[in-house]
Every structure is written in C-alpha cells, then in structure tokens.
Protein backbone atom coordinates (compact mmCIF):
# COMPACT_ATOMS: atom_id res chain seq x y z
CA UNK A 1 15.60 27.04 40.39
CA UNK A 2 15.27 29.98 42.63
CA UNK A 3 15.76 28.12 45.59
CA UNK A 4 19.82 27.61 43.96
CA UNK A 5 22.31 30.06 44.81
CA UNK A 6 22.63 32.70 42.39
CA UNK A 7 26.43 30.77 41.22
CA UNK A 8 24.08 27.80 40.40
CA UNK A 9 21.41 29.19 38.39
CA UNK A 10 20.76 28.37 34.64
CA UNK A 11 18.49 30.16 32.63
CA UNK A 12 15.35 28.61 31.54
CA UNK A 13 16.38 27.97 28.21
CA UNK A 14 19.12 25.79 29.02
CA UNK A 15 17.16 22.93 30.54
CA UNK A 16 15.79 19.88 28.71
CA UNK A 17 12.41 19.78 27.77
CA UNK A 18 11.94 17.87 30.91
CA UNK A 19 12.15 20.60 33.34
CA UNK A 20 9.04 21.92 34.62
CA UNK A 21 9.92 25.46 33.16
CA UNK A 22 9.37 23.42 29.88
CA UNK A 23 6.81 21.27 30.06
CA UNK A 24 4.05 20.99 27.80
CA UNK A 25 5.69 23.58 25.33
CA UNK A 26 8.71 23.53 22.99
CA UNK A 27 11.87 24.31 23.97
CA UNK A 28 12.31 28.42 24.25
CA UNK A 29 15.66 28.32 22.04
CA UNK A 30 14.22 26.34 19.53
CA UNK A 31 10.53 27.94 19.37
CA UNK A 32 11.80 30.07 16.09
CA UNK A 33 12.46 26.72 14.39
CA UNK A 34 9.64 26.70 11.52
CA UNK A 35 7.82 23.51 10.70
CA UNK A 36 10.37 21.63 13.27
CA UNK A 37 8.86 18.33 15.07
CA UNK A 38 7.94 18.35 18.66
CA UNK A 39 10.77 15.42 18.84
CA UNK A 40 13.21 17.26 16.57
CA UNK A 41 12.74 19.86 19.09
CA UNK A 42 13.26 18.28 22.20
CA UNK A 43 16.25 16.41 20.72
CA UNK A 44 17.61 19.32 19.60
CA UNK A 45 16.89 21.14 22.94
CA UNK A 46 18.79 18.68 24.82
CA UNK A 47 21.74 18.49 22.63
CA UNK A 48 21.99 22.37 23.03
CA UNK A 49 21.57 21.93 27.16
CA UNK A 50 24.22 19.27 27.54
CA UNK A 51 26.64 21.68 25.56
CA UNK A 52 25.94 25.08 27.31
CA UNK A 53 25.50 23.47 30.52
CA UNK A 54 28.72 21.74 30.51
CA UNK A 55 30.73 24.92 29.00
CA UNK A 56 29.40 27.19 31.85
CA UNK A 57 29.49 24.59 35.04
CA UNK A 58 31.75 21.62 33.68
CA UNK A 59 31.91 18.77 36.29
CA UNK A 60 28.80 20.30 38.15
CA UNK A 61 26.66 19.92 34.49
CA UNK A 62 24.22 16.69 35.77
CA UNK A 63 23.23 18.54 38.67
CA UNK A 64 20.88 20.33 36.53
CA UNK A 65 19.10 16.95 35.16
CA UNK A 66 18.13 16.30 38.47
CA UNK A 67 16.21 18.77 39.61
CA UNK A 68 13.21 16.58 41.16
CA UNK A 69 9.77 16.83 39.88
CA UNK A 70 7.22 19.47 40.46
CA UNK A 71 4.00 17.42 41.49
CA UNK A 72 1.58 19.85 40.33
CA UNK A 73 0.24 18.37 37.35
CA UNK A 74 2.16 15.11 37.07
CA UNK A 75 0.55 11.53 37.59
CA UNK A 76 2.00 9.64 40.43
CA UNK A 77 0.92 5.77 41.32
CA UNK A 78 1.00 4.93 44.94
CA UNK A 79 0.99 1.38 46.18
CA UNK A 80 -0.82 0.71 49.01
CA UNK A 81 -2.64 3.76 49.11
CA UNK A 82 -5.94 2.90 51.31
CA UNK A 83 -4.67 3.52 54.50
CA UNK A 84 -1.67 3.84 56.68
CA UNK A 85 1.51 5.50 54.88
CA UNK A 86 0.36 4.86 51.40
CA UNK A 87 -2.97 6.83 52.59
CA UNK A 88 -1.10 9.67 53.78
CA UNK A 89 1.39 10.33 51.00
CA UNK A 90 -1.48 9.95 48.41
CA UNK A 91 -3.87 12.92 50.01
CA UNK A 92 0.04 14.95 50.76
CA UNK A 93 0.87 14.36 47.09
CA UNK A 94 -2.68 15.38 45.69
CA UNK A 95 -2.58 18.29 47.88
CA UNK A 96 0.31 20.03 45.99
CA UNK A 97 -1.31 19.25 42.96
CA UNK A 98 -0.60 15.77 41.66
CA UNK A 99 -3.11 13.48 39.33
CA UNK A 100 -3.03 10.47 42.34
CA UNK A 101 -3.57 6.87 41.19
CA UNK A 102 -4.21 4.67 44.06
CA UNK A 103 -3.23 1.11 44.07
CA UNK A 104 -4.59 -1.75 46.69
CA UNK A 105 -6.76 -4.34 47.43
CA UNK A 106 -9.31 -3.03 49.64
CA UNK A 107 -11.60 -1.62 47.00
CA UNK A 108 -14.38 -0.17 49.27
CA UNK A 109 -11.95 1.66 51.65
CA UNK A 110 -9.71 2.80 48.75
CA UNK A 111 -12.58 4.10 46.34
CA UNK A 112 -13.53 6.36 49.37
CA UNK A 113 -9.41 7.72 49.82
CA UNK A 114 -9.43 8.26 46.38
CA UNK A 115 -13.02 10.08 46.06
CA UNK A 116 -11.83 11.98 49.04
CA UNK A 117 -8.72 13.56 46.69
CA UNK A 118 -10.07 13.37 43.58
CA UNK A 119 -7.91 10.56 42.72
CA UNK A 120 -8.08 7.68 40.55
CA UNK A 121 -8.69 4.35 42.07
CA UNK A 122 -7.56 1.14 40.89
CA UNK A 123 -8.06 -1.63 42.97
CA UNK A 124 -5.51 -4.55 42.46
CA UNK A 125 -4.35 -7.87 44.40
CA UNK A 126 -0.34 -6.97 43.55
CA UNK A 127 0.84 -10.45 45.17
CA UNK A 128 -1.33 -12.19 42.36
CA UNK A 129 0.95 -12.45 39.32
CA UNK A 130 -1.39 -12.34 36.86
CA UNK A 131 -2.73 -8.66 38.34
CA UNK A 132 0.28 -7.24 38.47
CA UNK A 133 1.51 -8.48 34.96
CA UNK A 134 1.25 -4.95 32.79
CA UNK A 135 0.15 -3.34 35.35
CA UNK A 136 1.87 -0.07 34.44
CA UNK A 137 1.01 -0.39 30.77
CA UNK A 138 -2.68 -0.69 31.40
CA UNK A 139 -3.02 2.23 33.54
CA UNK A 140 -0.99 4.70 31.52
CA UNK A 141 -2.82 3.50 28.14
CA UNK A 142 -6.19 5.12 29.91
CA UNK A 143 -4.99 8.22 32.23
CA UNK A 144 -1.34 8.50 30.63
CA UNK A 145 2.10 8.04 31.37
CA UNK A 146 2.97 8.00 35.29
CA UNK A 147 5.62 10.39 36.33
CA UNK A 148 6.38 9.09 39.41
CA UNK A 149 6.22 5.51 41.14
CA UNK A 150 5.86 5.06 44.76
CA UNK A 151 6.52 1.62 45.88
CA UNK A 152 4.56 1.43 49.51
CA UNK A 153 2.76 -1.60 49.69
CA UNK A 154 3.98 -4.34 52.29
CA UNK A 155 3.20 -6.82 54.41
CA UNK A 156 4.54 -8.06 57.72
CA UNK A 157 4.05 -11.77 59.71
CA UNK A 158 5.39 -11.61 63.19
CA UNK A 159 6.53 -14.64 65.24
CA UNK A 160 9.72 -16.39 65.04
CA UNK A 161 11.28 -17.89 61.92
CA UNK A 162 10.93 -21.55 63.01
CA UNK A 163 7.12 -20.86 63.19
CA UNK A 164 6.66 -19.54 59.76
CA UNK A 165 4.93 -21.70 56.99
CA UNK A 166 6.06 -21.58 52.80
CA UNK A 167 3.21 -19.27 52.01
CA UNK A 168 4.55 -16.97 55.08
CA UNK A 169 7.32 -16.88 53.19
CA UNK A 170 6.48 -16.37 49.52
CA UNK A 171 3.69 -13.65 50.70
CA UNK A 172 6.28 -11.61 52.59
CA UNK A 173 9.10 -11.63 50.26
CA UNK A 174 6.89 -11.17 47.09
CA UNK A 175 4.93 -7.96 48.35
CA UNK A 176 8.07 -6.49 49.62
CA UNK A 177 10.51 -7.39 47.30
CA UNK A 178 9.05 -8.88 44.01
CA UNK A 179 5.88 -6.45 43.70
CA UNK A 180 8.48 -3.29 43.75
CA UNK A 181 11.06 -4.71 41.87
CA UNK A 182 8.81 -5.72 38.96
CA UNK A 183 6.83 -2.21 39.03
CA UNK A 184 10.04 -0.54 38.38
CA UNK A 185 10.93 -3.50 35.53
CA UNK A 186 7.80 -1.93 33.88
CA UNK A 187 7.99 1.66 34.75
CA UNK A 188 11.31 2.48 34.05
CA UNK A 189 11.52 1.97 30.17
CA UNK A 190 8.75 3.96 30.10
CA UNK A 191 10.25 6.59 31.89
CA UNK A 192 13.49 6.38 29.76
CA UNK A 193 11.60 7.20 27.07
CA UNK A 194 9.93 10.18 27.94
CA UNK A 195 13.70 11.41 29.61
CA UNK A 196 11.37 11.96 32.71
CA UNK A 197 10.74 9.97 35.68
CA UNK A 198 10.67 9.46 39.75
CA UNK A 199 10.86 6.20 41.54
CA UNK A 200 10.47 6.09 45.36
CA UNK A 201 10.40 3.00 47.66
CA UNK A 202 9.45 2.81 50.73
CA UNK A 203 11.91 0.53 52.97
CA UNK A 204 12.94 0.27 56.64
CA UNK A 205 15.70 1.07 59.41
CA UNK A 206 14.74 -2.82 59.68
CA UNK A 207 16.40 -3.45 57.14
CA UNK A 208 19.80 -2.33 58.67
CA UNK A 209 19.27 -4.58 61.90
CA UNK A 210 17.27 -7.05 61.95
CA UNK A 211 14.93 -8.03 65.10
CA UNK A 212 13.72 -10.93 66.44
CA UNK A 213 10.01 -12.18 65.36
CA UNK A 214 10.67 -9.80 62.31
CA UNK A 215 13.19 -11.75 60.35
CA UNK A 216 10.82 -12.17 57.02
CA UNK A 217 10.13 -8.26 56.92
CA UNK A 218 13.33 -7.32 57.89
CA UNK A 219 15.41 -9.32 55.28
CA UNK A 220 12.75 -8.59 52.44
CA UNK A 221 13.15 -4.90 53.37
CA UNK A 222 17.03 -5.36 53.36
CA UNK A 223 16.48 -6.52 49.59
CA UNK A 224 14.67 -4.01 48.63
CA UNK A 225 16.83 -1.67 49.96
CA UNK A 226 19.99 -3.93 48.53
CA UNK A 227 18.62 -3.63 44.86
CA UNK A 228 17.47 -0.19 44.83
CA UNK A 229 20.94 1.00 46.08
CA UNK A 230 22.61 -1.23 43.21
CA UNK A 231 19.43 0.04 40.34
CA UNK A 232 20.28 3.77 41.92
CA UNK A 233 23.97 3.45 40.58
CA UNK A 234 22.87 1.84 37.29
CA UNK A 235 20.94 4.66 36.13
CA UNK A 236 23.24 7.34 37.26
CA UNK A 237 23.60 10.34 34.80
CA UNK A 238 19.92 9.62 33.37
CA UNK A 239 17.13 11.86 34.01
CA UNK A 240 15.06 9.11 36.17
CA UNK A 241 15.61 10.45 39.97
CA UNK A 242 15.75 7.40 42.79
CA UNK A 243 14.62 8.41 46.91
CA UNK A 244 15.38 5.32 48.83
CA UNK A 245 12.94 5.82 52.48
CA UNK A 246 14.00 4.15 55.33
CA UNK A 247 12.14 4.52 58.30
CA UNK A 248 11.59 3.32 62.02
CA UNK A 249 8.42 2.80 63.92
CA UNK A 250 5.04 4.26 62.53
CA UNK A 251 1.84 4.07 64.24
CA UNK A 252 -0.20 1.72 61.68
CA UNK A 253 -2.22 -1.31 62.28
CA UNK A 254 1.38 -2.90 61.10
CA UNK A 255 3.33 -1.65 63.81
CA UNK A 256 0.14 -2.62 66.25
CA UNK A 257 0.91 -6.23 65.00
CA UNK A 258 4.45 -6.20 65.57
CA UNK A 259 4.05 -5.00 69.16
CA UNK A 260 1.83 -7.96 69.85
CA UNK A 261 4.89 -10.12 69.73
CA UNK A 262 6.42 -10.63 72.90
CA UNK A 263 9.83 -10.26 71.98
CA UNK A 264 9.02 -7.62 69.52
CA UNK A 265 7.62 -5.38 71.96
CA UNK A 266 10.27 -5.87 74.53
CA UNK A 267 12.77 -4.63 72.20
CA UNK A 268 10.42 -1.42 71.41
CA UNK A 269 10.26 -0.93 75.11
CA UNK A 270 13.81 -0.65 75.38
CA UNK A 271 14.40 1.47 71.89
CA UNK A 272 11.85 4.35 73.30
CA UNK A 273 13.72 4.14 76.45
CA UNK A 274 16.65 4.94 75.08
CA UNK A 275 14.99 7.13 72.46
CA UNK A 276 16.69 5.95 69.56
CA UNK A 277 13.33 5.07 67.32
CA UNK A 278 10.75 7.59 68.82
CA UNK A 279 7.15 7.20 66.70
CA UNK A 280 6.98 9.06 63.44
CA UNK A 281 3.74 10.31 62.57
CA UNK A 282 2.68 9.27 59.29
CA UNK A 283 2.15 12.92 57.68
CA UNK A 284 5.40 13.64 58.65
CA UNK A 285 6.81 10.52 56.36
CA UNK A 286 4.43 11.43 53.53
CA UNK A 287 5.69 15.57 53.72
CA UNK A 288 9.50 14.23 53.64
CA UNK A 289 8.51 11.70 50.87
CA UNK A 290 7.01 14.42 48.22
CA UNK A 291 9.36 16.79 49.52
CA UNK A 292 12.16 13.94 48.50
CA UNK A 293 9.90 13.45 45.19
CA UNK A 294 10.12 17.60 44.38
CA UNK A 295 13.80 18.06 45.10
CA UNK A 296 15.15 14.60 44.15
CA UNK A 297 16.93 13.99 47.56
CA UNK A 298 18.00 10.86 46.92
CA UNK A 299 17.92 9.56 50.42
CA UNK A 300 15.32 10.03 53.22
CA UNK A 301 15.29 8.51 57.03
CA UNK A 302 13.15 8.95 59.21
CA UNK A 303 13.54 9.88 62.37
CA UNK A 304 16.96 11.26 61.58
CA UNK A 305 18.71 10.84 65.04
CA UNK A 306 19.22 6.65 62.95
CA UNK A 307 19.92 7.78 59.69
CA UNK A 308 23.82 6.21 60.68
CA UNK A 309 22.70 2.95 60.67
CA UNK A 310 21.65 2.94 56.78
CA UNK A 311 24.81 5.00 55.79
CA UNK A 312 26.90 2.37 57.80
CA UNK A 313 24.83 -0.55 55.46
CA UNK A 314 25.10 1.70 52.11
CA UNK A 315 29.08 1.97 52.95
CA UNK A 316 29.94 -0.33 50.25
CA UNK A 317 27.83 0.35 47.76
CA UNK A 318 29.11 3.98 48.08
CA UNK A 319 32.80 2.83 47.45
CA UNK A 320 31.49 0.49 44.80
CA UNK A 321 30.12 3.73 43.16
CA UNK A 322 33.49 6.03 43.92
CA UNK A 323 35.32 2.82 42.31
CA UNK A 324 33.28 2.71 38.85
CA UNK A 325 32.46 6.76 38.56
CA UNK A 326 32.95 7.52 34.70
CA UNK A 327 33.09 3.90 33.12
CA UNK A 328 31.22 3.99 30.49
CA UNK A 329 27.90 1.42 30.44
C-alpha cells in the first residue's frame, strides 16, 4: 500500500490473508501459533484485521478489503480472448505476470494467442449451453481456482430491428447478457469462498444511448450493465471487487461491421465530427482494464471526455445504494 498516503497506511499484519502481502503464507500475527490450521489461521487473521482495522480508521475500515489484486501470479479467465479486446487484455494481463486462461471459439487462432503468452487455451462455443454448463468448475479442478473473471466475449448484428430474425435475437442477447451473467453465477461462490476474487465486464457507452441498426447490442449491453450495477451493490462489504467497462468505438472487425450500416456510419461521421467518441486503441482499453483489475477502480470509461453519459444512467442505482447503505442482508 505504498502508493496510500502515509494517514492511510496499515501495516502488513493487519490485512486478511487475502492481501498480496499475505498470500501463500500464514498470517504474520498468527505465525507463533503452534500446531494451528492453515484455516484456523486465516479465520483468526481476519477476525484480528476487522478489529484493529476498525479501532484505528473506523468508518474508513472496508477500504482496506479492497485493495484490487496484484496480477502477478494469480489466474485470470478471459472471454473472448483470440483477437480484438479480449486479445489485447490477455497478452497486457500476462505481461504483468498473470497465469492467462483464454476462452473462445476459434481454436486455431486462439492456441497461437495463447502459445504466444504462455497461456492456457481452452477453446469453447460459450452460446452452446451445454459448453458453458460448469465451465468454471472444470477449469479450476485442472489449473486451480481463477482469481479474476473477465467477461469480454460479444457479438453484434447490425441492421434495423424489423429486419432481425429469432436466432438474431437469442444469439445477441445470450453472448452478451446470458454467457456473463451465468460465468459470474459460477464464479462467484467460488470466490466467496476463498474471501478473494475480481470480476470485470466488458460493456458499452451503447448501452447509455442506444443507436439505430444497433438496437440488439445496445439493449443487451444496457443489461449487462443494468445487472452488474445491481450484483455490484449486492456484494458490497465482501472481498470480491466489481470494474464495470464501458467504452465507445474500438477499431475491431466489430466496429468494421457496424460502420457498414448506413445509418450506423452516418451517426459515427457526425460523433468524430464533433469529437465526442474519438477511436480508442485497444491496448489502451486492456492497460485501463488490468490497471482497474490491480487497484479495484470500480468503474472504467473509455474515452473519458463520455464518461457523463454512464454516471447520468447509474444515477439511480447510486441513490438506490445511498438509500439501503448499512441494512443488513
């Protein structure tokens, strides 16, 4: 915690086991304990933090369980991972250390972004239900429990609503809203347990206003963003960290489809006239992502000259939360 001001420090001994300074060892102020459980320990550790933490910084104490998550060392799963955004926060996130497990369909392309970083490759159809049933428990009972989950994979089908079949539909609102929502159904018991965990999910400045020929992405999007907002609230006070990402325009092959909608590209023309949505490189998402990930931020957008339009959407959700702070779940 050096990057705290000195007022906000806490030594090492007062974290929970689940602070980096702790992991993988006992608990300093219990390391004199003979014969004493690993669990006993940790237990004991965090009974011992929650008390000295609160007597020295009172209503300031959670601050301290949320830290973020140092990715050096930890696993993280990444949806989506063989190219575009998905691609790039995989080989940003290996880069500072973390044990990467790639998730998509394209096997051939994904084996050779996860060869590239060392990472683990796992190729999966997630809009099949029958792939994505366990999928959390099957990886972590071979490479071990995942730390952090980034939802990334999506889909988009642009052309106007009235053009749009049943499977347009189901395909578009099941990779962008089921597929997420069910990971973290999975995940997040799992993370409970260990008192250790990151979710991230990758949404869209979409999903504040929607646009014509994108009315499928940009109301899945809004649900995603909807329920994570909600889910963020719910586990307040626990040591599982939420980054909602909401960005504008990246240069992918999804953003190439887009503009090849009439309409859709006449309202980028006028955006990048009036420079509110310039391009964001994709590096530049996948730095502010593990950066997000590392200091549990618990809101990124990208590029920042919008970032009113989702605080205008999240306005009452946040008075929701002001309105129910301290009753008891």
């Amino acid at each position: 915690d050096d990057h705290l001001p000195r007022r906000h420090r806490v030594a090492a001994d007062e974290f929970p086991p689940t602070h980096a300074a702790t992991r993988g060892t006992r608990p300093l102020v219990l390391r004199h304990v003979a014969g004493a459980s690993d669990d006993r320990c940790n237990a004991l550790a965090r009974r011992t933090a929650v008390s000295s933490i609160a007597r020295r910084h009172g209503r300031n104490a959670r601050r301290y369980y949320s830290q973020g998550v140092d990715l050096n060392g930890v696993r993280v799963l990444v949806t989506g991972a063989s190219r575009g955004i998905g691609e790039a926060i995989a080989r940003e996130a290996a880069r500072r250390g973390a044990k990467v497990i790639g998730v998509a369909r394209s096997t051939g392309v994904l084996n050779g972004v996860m060869q590239s970083i060392s990472g683990v490759a796992y190729p999966c159809d997630l809009s099949v239900d029958s792939e994505r049933a366990s999928l959390i428990e099957r990886l972590e009972a071979v490479h071990g429990p995942i730390d952090v989950l980034i939802n990334n994979a999506g889909v988009d089908d642009t052309k106007m609503f009235a053009q749009t079949s049943t499977l347009d539909v189901q395909r578009v609102i099941t990779l962008n809203q089921i597929v997420p929502i069910e990971l973290m159904r999975q995940a997040l018991p799992r993370m409970q347990s260990r008192n250790r965990g990151h979710v991230v999910n990758i949404s869209s400045l979409a999903a504040a206003g929607g646009f014509a020929g994108m009315t499928l992405y940009c109301s899945s999007k809004a649900g995603l963003s909807g329920f994570h907002r909600v889910l963020r609230h719910e586990l307040k006070g626990s040591y599982i960290g939420m980054t909602l990402v909401e960005i504008g325009p990246i240069p992918t092959d999804m953003l190439a489809s887009v503009k090849g909608l009439r309409a859709a590209e006449r309202m980028f023309s006028r955006l990048r006239r009036l420079q509110l949505l310039p391009e964001v490189p994709r590096e530049r998402v996948a730095e502010a992502v593990c950066d997000a990930v590392e200091r549990n931020t618990a809101n990124v957008c990208l590029p920042k000259r919008a970032k009113i339009y989702p605080l205008l959407v999240g306005l009452p959700q946040q008075i929701v939360n002001l309105i129910t702070t301290n009753i008891k779940r």
